[in-house]
N, C-alpha and C. Protein backbone atom coordinates (compact mmCIF):
# COMPACT_ATOMS: atom_id res chain seq x y z
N UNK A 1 6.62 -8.48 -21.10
CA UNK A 1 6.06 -7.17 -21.29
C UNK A 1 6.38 -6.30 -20.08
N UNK A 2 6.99 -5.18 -20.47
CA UNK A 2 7.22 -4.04 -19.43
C UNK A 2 5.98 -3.74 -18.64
N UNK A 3 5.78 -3.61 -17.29
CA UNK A 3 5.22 -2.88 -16.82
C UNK A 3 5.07 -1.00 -16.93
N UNK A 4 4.26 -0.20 -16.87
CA UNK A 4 3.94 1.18 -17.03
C UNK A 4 4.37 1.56 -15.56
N UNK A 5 4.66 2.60 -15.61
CA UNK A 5 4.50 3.99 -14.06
C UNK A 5 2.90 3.46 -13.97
N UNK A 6 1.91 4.14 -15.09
CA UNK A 6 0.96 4.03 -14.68
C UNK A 6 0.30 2.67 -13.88
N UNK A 7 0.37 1.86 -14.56
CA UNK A 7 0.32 0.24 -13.66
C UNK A 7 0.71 0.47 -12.64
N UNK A 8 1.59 0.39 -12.37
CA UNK A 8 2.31 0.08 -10.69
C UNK A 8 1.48 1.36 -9.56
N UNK A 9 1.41 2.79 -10.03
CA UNK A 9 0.72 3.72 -9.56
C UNK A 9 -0.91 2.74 -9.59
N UNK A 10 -1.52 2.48 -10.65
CA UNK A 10 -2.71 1.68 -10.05
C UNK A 10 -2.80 1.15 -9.23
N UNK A 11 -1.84 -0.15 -9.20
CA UNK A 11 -1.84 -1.36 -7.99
C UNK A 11 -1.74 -0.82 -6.81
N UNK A 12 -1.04 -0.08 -6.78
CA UNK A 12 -0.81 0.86 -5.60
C UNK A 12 -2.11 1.32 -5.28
N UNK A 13 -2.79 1.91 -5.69
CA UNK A 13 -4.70 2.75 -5.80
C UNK A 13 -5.43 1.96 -5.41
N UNK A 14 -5.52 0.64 -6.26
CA UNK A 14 -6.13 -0.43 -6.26
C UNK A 14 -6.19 -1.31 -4.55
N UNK A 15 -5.07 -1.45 -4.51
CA UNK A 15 -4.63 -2.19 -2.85
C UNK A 15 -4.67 -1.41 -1.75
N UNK A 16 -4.57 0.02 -2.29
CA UNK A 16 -5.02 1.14 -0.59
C UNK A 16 -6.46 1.23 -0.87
N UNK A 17 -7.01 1.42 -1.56
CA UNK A 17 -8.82 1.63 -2.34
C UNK A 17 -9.33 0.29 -1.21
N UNK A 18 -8.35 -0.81 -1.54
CA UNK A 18 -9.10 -2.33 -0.90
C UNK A 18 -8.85 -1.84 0.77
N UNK A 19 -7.85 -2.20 1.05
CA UNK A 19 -7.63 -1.55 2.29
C UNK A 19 -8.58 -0.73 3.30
N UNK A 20 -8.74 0.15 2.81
CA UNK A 20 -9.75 1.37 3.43
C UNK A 20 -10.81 0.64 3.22
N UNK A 21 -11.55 0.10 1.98
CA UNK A 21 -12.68 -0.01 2.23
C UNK A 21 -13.19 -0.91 2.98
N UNK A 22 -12.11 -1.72 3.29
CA UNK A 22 -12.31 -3.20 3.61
C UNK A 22 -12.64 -3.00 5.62
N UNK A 23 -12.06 -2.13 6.12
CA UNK A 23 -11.35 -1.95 7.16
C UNK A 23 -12.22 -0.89 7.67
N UNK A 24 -12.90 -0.32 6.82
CA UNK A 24 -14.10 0.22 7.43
C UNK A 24 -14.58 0.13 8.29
N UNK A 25 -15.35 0.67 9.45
CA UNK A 25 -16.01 -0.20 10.52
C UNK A 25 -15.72 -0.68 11.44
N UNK A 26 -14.58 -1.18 11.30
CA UNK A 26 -13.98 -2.49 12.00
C UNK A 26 -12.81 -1.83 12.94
N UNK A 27 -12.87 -3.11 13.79
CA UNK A 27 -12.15 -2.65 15.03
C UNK A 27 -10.52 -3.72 15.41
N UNK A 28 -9.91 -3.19 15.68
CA UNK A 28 -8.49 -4.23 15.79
C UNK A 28 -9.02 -5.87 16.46
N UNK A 29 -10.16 -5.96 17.26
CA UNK A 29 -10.22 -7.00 17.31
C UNK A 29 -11.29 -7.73 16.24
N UNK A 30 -11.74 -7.06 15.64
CA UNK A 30 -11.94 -7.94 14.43
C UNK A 30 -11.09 -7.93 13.54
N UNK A 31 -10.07 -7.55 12.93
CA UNK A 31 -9.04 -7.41 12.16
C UNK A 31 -8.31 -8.79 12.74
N UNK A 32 -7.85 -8.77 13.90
CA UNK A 32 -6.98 -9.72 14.77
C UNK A 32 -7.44 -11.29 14.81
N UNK A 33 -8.93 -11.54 14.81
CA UNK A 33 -9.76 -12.54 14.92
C UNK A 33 -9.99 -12.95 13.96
N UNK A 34 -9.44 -12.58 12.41
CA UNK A 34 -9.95 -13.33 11.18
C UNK A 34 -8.61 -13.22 10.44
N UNK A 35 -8.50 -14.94 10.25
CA UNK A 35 -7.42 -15.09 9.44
C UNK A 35 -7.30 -14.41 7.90
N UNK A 36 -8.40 -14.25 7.74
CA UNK A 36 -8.49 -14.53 5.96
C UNK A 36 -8.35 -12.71 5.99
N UNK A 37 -8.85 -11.82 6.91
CA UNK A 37 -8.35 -10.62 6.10
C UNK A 37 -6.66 -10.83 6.76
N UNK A 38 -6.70 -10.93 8.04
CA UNK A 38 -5.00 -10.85 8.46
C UNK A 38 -4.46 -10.89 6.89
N UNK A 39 -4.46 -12.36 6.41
CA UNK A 39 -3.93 -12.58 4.99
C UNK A 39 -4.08 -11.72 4.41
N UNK A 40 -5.08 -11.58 3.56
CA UNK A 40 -5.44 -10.65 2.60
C UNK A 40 -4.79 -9.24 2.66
N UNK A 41 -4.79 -8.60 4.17
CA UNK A 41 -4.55 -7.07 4.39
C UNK A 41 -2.78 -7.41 4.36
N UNK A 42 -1.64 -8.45 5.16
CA UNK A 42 -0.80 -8.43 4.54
C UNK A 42 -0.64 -8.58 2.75
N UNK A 43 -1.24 -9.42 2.30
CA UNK A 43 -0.78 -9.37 1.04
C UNK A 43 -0.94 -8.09 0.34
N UNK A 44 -1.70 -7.14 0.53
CA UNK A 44 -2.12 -6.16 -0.09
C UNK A 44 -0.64 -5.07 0.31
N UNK A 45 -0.50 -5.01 1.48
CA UNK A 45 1.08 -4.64 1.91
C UNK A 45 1.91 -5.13 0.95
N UNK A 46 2.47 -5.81 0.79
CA UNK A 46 3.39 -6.72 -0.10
C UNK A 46 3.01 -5.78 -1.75
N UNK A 47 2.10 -6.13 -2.21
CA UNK A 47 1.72 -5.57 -3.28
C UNK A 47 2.26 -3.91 -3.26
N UNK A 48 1.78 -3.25 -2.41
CA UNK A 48 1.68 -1.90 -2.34
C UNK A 48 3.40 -1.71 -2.49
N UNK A 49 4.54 -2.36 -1.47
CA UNK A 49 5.20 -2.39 -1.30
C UNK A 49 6.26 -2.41 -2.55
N UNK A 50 5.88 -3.76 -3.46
CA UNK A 50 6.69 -3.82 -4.35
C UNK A 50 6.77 -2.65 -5.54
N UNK A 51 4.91 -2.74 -5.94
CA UNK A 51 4.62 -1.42 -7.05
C UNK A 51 5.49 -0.34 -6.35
N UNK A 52 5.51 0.22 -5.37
CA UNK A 52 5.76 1.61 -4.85
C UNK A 52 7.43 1.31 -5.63
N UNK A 53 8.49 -0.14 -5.35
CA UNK A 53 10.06 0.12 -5.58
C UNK A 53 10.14 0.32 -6.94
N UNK A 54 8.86 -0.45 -8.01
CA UNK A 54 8.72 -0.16 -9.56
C UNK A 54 8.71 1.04 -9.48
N UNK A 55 7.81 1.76 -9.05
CA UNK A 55 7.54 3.32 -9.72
C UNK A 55 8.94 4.32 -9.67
N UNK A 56 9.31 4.56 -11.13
CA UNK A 56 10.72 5.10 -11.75
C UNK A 56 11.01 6.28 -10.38
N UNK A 57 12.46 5.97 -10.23
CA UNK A 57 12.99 7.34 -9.21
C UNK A 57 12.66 8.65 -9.16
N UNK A 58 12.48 9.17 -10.82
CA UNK A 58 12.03 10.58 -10.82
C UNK A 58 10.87 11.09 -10.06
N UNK A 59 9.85 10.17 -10.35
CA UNK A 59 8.34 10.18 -9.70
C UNK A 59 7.97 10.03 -8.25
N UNK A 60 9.24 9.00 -7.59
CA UNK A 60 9.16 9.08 -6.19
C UNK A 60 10.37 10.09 -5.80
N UNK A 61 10.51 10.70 -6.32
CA UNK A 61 11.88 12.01 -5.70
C UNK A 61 10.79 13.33 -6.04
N UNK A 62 9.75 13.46 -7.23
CA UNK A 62 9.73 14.43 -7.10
C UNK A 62 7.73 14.33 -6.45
N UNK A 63 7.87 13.24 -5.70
CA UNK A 63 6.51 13.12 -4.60
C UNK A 63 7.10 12.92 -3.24
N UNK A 64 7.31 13.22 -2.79
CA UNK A 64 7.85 12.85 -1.60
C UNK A 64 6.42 12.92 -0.21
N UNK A 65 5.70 13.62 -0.77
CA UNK A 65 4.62 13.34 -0.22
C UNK A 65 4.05 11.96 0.11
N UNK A 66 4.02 11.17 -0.66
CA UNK A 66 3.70 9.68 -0.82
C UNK A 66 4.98 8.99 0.31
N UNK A 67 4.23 7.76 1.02
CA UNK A 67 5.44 7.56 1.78
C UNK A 67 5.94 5.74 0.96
N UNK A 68 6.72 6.32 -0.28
CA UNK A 68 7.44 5.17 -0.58
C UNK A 68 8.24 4.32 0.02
N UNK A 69 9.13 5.32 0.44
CA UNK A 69 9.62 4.13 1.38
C UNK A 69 9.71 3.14 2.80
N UNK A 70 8.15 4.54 3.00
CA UNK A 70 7.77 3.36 4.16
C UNK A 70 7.00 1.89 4.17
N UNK A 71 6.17 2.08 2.79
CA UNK A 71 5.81 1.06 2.12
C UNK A 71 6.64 -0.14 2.15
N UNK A 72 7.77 0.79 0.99
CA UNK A 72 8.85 -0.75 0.59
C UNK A 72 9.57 -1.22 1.55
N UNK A 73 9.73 -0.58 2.41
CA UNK A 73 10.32 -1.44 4.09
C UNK A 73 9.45 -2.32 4.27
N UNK A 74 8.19 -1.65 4.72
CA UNK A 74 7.13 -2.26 5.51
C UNK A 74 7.24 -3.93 4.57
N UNK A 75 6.82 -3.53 3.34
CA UNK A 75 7.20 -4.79 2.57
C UNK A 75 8.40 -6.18 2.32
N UNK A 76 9.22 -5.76 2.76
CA UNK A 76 10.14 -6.43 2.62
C UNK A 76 10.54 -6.91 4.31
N UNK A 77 9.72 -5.91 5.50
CA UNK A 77 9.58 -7.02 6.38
C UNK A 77 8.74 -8.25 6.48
N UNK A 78 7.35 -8.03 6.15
CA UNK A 78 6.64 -8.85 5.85
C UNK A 78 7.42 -10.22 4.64
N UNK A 79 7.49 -10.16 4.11
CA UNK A 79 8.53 -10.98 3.43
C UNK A 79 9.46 -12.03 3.61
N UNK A 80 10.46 -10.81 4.13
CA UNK A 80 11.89 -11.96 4.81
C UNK A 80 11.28 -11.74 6.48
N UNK A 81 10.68 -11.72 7.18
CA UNK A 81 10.51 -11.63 8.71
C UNK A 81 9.12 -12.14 8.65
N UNK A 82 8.08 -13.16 8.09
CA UNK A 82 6.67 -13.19 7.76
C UNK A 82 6.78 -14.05 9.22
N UNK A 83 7.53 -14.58 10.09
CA UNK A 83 7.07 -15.17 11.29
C UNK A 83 7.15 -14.71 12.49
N UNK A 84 7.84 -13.18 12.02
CA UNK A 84 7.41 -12.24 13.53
C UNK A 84 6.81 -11.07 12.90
N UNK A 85 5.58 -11.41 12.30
CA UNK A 85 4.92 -9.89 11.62
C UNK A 85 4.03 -9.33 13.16
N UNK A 86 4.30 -8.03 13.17
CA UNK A 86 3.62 -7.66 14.74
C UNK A 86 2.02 -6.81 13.67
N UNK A 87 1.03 -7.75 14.17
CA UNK A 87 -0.08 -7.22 13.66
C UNK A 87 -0.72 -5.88 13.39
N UNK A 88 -0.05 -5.20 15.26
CA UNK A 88 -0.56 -3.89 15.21
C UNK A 88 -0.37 -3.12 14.35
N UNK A 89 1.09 -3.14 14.26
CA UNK A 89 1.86 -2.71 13.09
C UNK A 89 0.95 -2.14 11.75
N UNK A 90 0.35 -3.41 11.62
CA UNK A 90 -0.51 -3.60 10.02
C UNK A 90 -1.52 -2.82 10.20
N UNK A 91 -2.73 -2.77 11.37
CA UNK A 91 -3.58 -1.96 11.77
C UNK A 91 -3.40 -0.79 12.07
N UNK A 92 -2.12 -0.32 12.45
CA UNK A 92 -1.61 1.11 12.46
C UNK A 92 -1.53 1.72 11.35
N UNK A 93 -0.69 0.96 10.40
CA UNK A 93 -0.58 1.55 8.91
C UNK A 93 -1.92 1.54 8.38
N UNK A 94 -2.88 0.96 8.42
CA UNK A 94 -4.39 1.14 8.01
C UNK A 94 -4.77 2.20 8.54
N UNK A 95 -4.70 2.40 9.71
CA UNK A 95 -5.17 3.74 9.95
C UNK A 95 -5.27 5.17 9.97
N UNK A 96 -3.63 4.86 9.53
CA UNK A 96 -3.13 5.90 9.63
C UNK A 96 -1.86 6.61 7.83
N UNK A 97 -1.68 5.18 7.76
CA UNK A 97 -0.43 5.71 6.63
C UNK A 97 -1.50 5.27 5.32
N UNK A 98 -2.58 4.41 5.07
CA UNK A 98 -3.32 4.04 4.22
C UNK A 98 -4.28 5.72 3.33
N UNK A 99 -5.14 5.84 4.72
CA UNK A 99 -5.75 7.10 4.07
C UNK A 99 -5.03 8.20 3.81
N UNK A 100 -4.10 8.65 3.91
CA UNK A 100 -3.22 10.19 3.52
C UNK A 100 -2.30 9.72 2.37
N UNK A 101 -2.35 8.78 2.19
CA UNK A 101 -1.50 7.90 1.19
C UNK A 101 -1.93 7.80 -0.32
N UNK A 102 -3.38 7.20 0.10
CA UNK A 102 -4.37 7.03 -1.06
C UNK A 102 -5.08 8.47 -1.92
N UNK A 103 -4.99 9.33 -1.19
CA UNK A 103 -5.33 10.47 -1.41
C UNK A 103 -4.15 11.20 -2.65
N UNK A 104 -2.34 10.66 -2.27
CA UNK A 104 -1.32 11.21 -2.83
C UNK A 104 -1.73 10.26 -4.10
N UNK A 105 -1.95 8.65 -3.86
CA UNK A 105 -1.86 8.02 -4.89
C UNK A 105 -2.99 8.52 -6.14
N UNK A 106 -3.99 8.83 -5.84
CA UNK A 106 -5.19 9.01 -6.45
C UNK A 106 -4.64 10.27 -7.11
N UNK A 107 -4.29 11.07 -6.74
CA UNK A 107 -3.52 12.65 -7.51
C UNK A 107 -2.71 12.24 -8.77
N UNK A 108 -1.87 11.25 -8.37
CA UNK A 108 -0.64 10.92 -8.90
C UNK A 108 -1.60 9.52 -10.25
N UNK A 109 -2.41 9.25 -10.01
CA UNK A 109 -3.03 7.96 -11.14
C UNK A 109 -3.86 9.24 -12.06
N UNK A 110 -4.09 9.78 -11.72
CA UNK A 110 -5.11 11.30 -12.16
C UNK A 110 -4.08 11.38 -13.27
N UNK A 111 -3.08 12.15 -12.65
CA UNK A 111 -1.72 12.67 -13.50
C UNK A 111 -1.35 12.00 -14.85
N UNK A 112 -1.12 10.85 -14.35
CA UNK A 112 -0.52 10.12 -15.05
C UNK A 112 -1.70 9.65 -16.67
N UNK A 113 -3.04 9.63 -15.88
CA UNK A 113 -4.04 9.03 -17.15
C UNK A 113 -3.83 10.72 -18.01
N UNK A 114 -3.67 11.94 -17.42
CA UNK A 114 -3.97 12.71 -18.46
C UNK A 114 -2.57 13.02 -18.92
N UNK A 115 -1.64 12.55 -18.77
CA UNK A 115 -0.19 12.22 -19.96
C UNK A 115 -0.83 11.46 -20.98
N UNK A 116 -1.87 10.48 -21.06
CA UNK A 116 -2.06 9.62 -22.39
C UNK A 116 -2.68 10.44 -23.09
């Protein structure tokens, strides 16, 4: 079964939504000190990463607002390079590329539910 625009635009919503909320509060050395989000907050990268290369060309050419392809990099280091992932890295993009991101994605899942 094909995946939708809309799907992949979710997962995308879905995994920055987790992100932010998760990360709340919290400070790089708690981020740094617990394996299980380390995990979790990469995998959610990965996710974000791949949905973002699904979502059809037209949609990421005519958003450019959204940073696709910093995503799908970011992703595909984590990936093929998963034994020199530089943490900060990950906590930077939380802080910074997550919330202005989620905001484009949330516009763009809006959009898309009122095409059905």
């Amino acid at each position: 079964m094909s995946r939708s625009t809309l799907e992949f635009l979710q997962h995308i919503q879905r995994e920055l939504t987790y992100l932010m909320g998760r990360s709340a509060d919290m400070s790089y050395d708690d981020f740094i000190t617990n394996d299980d989000l380390i995990r979790a907050f990469v995998r959610s990268f990965e996710i974000v990463g791949e949905a973002c290369k699904n979502v059809p060309e037209d949609i990421r050419f005519s958003n450019p607002e959204f940073n696709w392809s910093g995503f799908a990099k970011l992703r595909d280091r984590l990936i093929h390079h998963y034994w020199g992932i530089e943490y900060q890295i990950i906590w930077n993009a939380i802080l910074t590329e997550v919330p202005s991101n989620k905001e484009w994605i949330d516009l763009l899942v809006e959009q898309e539910l009122n095409k059905l």
